[in-house]
Protein backbone atom coordinates (compact mmCIF):
# COMPACT_ATOMS: atom_id res chain seq x y z
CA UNK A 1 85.27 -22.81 -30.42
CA UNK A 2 85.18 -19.62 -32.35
CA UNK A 3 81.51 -18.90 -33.03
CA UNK A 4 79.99 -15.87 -35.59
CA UNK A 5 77.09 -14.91 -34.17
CA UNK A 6 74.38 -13.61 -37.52
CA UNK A 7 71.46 -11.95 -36.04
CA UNK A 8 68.31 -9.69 -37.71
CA UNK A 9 68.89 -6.76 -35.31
CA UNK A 10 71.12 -5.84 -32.07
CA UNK A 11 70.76 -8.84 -29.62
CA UNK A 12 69.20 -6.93 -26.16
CA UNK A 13 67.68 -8.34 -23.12
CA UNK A 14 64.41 -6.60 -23.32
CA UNK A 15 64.12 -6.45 -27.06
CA UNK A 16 61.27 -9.60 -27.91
CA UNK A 17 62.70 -12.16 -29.98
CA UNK A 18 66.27 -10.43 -29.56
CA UNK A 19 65.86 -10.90 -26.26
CA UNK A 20 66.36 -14.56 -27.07
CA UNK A 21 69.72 -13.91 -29.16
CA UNK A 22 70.94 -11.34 -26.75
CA UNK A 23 70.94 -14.32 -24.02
CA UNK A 24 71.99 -17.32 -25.58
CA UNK A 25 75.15 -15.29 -26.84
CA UNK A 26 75.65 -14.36 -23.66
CA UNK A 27 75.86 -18.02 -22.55
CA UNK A 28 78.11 -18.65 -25.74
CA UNK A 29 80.53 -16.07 -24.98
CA UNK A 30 80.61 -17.77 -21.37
CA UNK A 31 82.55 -20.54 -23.17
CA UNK A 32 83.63 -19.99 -26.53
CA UNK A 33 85.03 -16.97 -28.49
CA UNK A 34 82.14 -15.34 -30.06
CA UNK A 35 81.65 -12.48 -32.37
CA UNK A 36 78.71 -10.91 -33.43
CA UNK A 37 76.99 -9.51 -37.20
CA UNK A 38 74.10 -7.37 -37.19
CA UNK A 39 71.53 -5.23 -38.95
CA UNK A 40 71.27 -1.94 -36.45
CA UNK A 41 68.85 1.02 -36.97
CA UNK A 42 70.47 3.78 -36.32
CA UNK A 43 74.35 3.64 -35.38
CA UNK A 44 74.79 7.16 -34.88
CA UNK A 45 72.49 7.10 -31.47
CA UNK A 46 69.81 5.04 -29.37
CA UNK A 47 72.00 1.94 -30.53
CA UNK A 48 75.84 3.21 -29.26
CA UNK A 49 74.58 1.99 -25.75
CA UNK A 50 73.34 -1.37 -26.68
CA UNK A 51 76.83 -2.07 -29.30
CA UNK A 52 78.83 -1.04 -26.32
CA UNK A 53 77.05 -3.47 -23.76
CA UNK A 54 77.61 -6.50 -26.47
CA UNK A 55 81.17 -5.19 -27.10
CA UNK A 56 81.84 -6.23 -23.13
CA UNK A 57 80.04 -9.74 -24.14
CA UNK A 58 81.23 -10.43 -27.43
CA UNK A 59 84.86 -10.98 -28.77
CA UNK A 60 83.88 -8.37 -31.48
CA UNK A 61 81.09 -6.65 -32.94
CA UNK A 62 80.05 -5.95 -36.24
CA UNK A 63 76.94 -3.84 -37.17
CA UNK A 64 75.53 -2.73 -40.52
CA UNK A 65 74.37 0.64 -40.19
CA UNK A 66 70.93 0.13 -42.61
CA UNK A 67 67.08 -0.66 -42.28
CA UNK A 68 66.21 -4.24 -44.23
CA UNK A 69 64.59 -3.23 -47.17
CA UNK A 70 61.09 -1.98 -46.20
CA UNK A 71 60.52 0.84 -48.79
CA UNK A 72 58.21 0.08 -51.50
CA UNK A 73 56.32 -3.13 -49.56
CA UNK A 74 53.59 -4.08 -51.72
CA UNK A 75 55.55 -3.29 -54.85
CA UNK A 76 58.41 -6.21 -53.73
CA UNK A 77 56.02 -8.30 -52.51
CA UNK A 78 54.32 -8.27 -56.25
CA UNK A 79 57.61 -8.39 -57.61
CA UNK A 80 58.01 -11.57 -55.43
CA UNK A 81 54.99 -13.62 -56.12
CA UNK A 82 55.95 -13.10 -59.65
CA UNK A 83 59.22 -14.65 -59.87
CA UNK A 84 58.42 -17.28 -57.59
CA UNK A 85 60.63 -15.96 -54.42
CA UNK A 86 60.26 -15.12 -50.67
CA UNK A 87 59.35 -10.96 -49.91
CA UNK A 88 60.53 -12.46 -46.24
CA UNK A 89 63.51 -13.78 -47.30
CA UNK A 90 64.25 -11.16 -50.28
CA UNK A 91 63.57 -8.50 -46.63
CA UNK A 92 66.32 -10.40 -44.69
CA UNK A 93 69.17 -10.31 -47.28
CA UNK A 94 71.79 -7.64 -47.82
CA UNK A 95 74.82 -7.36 -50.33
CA UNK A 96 76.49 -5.48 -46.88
CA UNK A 97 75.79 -8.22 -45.02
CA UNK A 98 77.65 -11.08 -47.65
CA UNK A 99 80.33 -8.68 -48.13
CA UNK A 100 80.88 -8.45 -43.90
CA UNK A 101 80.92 -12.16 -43.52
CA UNK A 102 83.34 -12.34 -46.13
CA UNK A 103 85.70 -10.53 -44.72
CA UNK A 104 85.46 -11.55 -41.17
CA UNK A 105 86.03 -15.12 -43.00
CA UNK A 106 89.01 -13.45 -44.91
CA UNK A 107 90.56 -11.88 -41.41
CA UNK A 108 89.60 -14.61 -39.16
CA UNK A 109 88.84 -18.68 -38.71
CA UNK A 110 85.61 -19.46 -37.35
CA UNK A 111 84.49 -22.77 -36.34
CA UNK A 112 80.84 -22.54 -36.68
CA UNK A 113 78.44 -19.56 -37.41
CA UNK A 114 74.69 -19.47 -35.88
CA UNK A 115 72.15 -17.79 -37.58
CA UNK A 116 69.15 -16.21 -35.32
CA UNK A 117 66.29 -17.23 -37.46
CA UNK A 118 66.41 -19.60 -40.70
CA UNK A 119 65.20 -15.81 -42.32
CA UNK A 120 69.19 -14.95 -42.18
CA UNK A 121 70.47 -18.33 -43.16
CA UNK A 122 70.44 -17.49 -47.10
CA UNK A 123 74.38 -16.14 -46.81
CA UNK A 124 77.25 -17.89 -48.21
CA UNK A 125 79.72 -18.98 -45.84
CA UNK A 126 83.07 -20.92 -46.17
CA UNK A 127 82.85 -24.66 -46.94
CA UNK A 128 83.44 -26.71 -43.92
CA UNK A 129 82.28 -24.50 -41.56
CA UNK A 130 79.26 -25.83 -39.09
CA UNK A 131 76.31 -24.03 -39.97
CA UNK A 132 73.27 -24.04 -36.82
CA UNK A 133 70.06 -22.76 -37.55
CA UNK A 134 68.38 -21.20 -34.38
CA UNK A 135 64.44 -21.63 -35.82
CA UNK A 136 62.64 -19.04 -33.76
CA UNK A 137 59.32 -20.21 -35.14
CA UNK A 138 58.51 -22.51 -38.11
CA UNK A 139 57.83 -19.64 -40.43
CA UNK A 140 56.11 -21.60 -42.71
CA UNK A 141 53.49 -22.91 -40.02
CA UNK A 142 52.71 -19.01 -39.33
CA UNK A 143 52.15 -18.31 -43.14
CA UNK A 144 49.96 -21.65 -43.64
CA UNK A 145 48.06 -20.64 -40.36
CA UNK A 146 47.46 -16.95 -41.94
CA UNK A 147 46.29 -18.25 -45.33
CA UNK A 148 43.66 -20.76 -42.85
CA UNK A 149 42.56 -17.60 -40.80
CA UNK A 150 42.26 -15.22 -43.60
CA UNK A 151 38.60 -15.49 -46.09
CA UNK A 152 38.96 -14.46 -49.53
CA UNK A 153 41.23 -11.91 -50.04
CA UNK A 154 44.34 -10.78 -51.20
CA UNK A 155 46.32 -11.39 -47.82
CA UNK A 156 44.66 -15.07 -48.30
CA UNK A 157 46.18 -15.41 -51.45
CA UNK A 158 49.39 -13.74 -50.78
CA UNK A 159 49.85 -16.27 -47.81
CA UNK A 160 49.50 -19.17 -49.68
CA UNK A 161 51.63 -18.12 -52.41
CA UNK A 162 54.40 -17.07 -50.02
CA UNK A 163 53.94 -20.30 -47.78
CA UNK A 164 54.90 -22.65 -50.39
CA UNK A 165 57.78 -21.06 -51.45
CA UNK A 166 59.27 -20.02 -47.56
CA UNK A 167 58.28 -24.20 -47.06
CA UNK A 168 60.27 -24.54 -49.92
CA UNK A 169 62.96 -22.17 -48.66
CA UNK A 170 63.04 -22.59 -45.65
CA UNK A 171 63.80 -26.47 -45.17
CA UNK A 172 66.17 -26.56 -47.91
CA UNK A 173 68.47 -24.05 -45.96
CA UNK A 174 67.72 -26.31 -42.68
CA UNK A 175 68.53 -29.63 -44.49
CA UNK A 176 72.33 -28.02 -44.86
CA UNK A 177 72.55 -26.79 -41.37
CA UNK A 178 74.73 -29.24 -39.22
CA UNK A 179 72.57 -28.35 -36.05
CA UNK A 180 68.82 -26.68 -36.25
CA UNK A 181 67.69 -25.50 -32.95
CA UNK A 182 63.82 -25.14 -32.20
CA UNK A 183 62.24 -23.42 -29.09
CA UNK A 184 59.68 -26.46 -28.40
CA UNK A 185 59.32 -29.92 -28.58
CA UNK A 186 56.17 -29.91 -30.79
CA UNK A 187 58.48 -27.11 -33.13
CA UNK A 188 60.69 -29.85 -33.27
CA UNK A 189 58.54 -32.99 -33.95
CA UNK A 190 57.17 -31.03 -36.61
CA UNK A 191 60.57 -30.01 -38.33
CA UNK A 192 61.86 -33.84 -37.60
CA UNK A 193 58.68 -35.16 -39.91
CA UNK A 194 59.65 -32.83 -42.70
CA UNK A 195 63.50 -33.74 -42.16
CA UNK A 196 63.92 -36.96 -40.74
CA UNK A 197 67.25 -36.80 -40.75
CA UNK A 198 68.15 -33.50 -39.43
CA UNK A 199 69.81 -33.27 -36.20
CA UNK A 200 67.14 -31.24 -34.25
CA UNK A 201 67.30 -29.91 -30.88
CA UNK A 202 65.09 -27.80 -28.15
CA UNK A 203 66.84 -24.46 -26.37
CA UNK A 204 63.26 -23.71 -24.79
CA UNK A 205 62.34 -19.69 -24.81
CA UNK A 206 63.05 -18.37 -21.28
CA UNK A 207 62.85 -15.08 -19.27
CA UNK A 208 65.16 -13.74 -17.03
CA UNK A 209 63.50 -14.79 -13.79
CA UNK A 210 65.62 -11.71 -11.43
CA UNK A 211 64.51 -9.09 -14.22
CA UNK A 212 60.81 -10.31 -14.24
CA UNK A 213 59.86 -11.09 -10.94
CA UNK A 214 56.65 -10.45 -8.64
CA UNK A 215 55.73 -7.32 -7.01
CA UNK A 216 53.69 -6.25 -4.79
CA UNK A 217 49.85 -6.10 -4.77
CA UNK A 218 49.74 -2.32 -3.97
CA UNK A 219 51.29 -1.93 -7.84
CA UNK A 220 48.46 -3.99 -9.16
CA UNK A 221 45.00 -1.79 -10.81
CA UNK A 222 42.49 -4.57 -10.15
CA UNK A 223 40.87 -4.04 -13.50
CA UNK A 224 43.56 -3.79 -15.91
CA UNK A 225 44.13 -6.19 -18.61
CA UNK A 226 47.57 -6.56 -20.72
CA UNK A 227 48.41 -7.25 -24.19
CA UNK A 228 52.45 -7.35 -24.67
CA UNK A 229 54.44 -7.50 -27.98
CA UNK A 230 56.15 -6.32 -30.92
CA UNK A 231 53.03 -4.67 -32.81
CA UNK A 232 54.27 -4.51 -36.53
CA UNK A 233 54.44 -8.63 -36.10
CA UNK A 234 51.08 -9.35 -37.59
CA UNK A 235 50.23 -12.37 -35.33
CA UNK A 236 50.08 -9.70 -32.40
CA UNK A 237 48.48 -6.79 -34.69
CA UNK A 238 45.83 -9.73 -35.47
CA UNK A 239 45.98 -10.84 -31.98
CA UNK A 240 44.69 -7.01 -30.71
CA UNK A 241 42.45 -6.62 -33.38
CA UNK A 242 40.45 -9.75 -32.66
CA UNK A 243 39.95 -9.50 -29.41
CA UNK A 244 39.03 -5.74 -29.47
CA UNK A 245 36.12 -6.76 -31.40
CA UNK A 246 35.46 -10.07 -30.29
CA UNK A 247 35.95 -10.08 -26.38
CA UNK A 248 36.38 -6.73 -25.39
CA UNK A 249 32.88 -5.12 -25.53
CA UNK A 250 31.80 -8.62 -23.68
CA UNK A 251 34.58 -7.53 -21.15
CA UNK A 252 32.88 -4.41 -20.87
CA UNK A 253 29.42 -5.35 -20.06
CA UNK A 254 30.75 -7.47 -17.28
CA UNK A 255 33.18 -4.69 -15.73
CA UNK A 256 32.45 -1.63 -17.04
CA UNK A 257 35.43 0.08 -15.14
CA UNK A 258 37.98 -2.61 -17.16
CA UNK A 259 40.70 -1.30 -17.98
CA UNK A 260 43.34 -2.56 -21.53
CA UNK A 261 46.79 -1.71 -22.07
CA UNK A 262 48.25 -2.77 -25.69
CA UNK A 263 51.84 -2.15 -24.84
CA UNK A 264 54.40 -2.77 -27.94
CA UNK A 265 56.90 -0.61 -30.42
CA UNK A 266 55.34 0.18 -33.83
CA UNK A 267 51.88 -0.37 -33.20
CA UNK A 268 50.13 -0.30 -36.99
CA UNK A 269 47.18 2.40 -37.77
CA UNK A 270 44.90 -0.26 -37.17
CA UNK A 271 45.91 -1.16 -33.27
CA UNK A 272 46.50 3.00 -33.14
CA UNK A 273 43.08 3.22 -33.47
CA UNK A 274 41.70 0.67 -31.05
CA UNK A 275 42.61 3.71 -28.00
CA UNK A 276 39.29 5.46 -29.27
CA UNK A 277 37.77 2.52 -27.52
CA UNK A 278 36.59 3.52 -23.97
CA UNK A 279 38.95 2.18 -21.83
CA UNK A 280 42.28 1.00 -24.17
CA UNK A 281 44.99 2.55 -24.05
CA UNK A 282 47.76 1.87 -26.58
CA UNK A 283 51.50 2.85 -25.49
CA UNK A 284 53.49 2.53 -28.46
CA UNK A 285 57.37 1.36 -27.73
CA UNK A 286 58.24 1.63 -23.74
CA UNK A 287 61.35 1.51 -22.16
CA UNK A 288 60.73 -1.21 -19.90
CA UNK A 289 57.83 -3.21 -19.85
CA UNK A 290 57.53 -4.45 -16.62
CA UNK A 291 56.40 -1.24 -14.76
CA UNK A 292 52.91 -2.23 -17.16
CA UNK A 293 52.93 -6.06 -16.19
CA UNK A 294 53.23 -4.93 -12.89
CA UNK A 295 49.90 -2.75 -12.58
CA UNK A 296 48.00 -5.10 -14.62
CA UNK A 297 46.05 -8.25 -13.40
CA UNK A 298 45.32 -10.12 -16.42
CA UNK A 299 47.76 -10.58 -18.85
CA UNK A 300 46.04 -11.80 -22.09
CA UNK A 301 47.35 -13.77 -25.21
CA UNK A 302 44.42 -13.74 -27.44
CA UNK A 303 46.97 -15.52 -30.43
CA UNK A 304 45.07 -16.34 -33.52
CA UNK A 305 47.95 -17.00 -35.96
CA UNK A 306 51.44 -17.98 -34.68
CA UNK A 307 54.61 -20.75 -33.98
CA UNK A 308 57.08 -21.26 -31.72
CA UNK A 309 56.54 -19.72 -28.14
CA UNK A 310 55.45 -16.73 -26.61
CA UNK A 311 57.83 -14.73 -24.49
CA UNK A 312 55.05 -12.10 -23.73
CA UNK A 313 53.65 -15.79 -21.29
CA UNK A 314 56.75 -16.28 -19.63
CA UNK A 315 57.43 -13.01 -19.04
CA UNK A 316 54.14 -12.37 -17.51
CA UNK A 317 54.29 -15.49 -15.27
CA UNK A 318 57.32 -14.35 -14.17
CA UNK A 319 55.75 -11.72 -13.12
CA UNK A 320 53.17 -13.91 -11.00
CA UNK A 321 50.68 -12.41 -13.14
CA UNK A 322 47.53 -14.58 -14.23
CA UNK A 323 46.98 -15.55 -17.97
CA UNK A 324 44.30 -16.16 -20.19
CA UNK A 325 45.19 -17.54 -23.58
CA UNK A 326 44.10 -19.48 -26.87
CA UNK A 327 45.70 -23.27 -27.40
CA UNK A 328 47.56 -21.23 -30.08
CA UNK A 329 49.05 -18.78 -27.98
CA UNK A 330 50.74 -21.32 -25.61
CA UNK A 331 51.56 -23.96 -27.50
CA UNK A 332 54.49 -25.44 -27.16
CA UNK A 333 54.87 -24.63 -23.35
CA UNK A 334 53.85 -27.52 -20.76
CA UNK A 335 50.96 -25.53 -18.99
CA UNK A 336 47.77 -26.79 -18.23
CA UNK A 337 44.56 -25.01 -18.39
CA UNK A 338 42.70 -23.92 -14.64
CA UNK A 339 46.34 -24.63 -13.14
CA UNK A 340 48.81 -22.45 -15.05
CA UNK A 341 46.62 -20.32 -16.84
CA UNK A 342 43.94 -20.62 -18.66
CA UNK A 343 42.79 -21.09 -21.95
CA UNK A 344 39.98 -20.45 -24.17
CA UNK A 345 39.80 -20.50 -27.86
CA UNK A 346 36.34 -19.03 -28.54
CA UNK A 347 35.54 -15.07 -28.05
CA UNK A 348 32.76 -15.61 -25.05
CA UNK A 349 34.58 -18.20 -23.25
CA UNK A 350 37.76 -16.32 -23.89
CA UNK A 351 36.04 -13.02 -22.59
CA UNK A 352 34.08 -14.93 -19.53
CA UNK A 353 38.20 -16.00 -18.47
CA UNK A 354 39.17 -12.57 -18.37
CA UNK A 355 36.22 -11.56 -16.40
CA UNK A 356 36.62 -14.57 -13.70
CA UNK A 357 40.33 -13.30 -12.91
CA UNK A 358 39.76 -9.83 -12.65
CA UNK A 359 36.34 -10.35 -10.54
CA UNK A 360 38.45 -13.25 -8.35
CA UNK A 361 41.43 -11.83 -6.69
CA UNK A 362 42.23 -15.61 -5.10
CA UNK A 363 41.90 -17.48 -8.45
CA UNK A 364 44.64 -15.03 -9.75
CA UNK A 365 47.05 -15.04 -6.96
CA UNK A 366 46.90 -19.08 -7.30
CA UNK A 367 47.56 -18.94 -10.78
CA UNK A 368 50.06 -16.31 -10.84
CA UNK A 369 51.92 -18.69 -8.34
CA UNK A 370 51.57 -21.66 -10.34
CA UNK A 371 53.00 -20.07 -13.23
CA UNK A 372 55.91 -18.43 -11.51
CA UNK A 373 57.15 -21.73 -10.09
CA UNK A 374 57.03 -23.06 -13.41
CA UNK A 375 59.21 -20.58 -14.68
CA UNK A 376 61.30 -21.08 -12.31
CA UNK A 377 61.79 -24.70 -13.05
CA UNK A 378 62.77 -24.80 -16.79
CA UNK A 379 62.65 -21.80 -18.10
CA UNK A 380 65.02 -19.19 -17.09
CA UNK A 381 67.82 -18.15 -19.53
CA UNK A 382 70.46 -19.58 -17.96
CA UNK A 383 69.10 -22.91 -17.88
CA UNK A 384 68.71 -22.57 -21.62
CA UNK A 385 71.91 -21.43 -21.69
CA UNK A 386 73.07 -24.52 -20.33
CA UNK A 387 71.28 -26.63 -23.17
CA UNK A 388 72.60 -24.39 -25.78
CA UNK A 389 76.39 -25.58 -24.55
CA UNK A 390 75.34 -29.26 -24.06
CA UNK A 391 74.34 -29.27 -27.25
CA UNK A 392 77.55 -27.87 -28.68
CA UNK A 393 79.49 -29.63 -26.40
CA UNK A 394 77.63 -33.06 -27.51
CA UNK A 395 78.26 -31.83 -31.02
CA UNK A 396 81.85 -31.70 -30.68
CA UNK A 397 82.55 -34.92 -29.32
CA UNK A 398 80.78 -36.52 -31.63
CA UNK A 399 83.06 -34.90 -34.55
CA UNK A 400 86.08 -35.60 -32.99
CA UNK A 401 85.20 -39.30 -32.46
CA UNK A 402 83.94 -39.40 -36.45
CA UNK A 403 87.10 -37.76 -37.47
CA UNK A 404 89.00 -40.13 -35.62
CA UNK A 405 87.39 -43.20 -37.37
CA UNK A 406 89.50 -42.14 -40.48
């Protein structure tokens, strides 16, 4: 097949949700002819490295050199709730963009085009052309869960307004998809109420198990905690800002010599702030994140607000490391609590986990085991991979069969 890969930013193996997009291309390009559209940052420099990597993956590669709009926030997102639109999906569109995928549809004949996230599914493509959806979360679940979270205020009632019109959005562009492709089972029950008859399938989240793999104890600081992500997501901001002032003075009763690292790219003032706490330290972006997972002991996942899966869990038991996590934050992954990791949804019981692990060396090794081997078993990118060409394999076979009905 020729595939046209649409993607948010530059697909890149240690880039959090492209991460996800740089690896299932990869496995598409194992099979099919596959080129590649997306929004870059900065042509002219960091990003010539990354373009030329996907250049040896990809057929071709297409970038457009611009930010998504991001000037002017509150004044679109007012300008939004007014008309009755998405700021999320008004963020995700560009004129350069349509007029790209025009041309590439002018130049060359694609069988199907994939759009990483339903955020970049708004463009107009040729008719008969299979459209997939890859649903990274359900982005409506995240906005209903913020509105739920948030008391009276004006994010509460900016949440609600913008849920029911990204529900709105958001299924109608999945009802036209051919194939919409969740990260979970539970992502896709929910999606399969909503659309009963959507074709619906799982490509699980993964990690690359040779990348992220265990070290060795001397690495480890005994009393160092973890929190990994993309910080200008506001799940994770919320994330760090809850459990510095929920858990973490508890923490530091119990260990006084404990020890936090908030390690993510564009951290807002708010998390900035949390390293005047005694003992947090907040890194900002980092080249590679594993050199941190490796001297921690505890990685944490203190989710509040959220959907789909969380790479920063995989990644971390990849790593061997123990976990402690709210229901939210590992939803959607088969672990079970005390064998896997463990979970805790309230701020004490959530603190007194974190304080067991680091203050019991053997109930972290045993974990940290546990969850590797998991890994190991289902979720590694290439066996997603694999279920991303089933699927398109299946696909296929069941056109040609239909088409030969006629």
């Amino acid at each position: 097949m020729k595939i046209l890969v649409v993607a948010p930013n530059l697909p890149c193996p240690t880039g959090g949700a492209n991460t996800r997009n740089y690896h299932l291309l990869k496995a598409l390009a194992s099979e099919h002819t596959v080129s590649l559209l997306a929004f870059v940052n900065n042509v002219e420099s960091e990003a010539q490295s990354e373009i030329a990597h996907l250049k040896d993956i990809a057929h071709s590669v297409h970038v457009i050199p611009q930010r998504m709009k991001t000037q002017r926030k509150r004044w679109q997102q007012l300008l939004n709730f007014i008309r009755g639109g998405s700021y999320l999906f008004d963020l995700h569109y560009s004129a350069q963009v349509q007029h790209a995928l025009d041309a590439l549809f002018a130049e060359e004949q694609f069988d199907a085009v994939l759009f990483e996230s339903v955020f970049m599914a708004g463009y107009r493509v040729p008719q008969g052309i299979k459209i997939l959806i890859d649903q990274h979360n359900i982005e409506q679940e995240i906005l209903r869960r913020t509105c739920e979270y948030e008391k009276l205020s004006l994010r509460k009632l900016y949440s609600w307004r913008e849920y029911h019109a990204v529900k709105r959005i958001e299924l109608n562009y999945c009802h036209r998809a051919a194939i919409v492709l969740t990260v979970s089972e539970r992502d896709r029950d929910i999606l399969q109420e909503l659309l009963p008859d959507q074709t619906i399938e799982v490509v699980p989240n993964g990690v690359d198990i040779d990348a992220f793999h265990p070290t060795t104890l001397d690495e480890e600081l005994p009393e160092q905690i973890i929190f990994t992500g993309t910080m200008d997501y506001y799940p994770n901001a919320n994330a760090a800002l809850y459990f510095a002032q929920h858990c973490w003075p508890l923490i530091r009763e119990r260990v006084p010599t404990a020890t936090w690292l908030i390690v993510g790219k564009n951290p807002p003032l708010e998390v900035q702030r949390l390293a005047q706490l005694p003992g947090v330290t907040v890194t900002g972006t980092v080249p590679d994140i594993r050199s941190y997972l490796a001297s921690s002991a505890v990685a944490i996942a203190p989710i509040q607000i959220g959907s789909g899966t969380r790479l920063k869990i995989l990644e971390a038991l990849a790593m061997q490391k123990a976990v402690v996590s709210t229901g939210i934050g590992c939803e959607g992954l088969p672990v079970i609590d005390g064998k896997d990791l463990l979970i805790a949804d309230q701020p004490e019981a959530f603190a007194e986990a974190v304080v067991q692990l680091l203050q019991q060396p053997s109930l972290r090794s045993a974990l940290g085991t546990r969850g590797r081997a998991l890994v190991e078993a289902g979720y590694s990118w290439g066996s997603g991979g694999k279920t991303l060409l089933r699927i398109l394999a299946q696909s296929e076979r069941t056109y040609t069969c239909s088409s030969s009905n006629y």
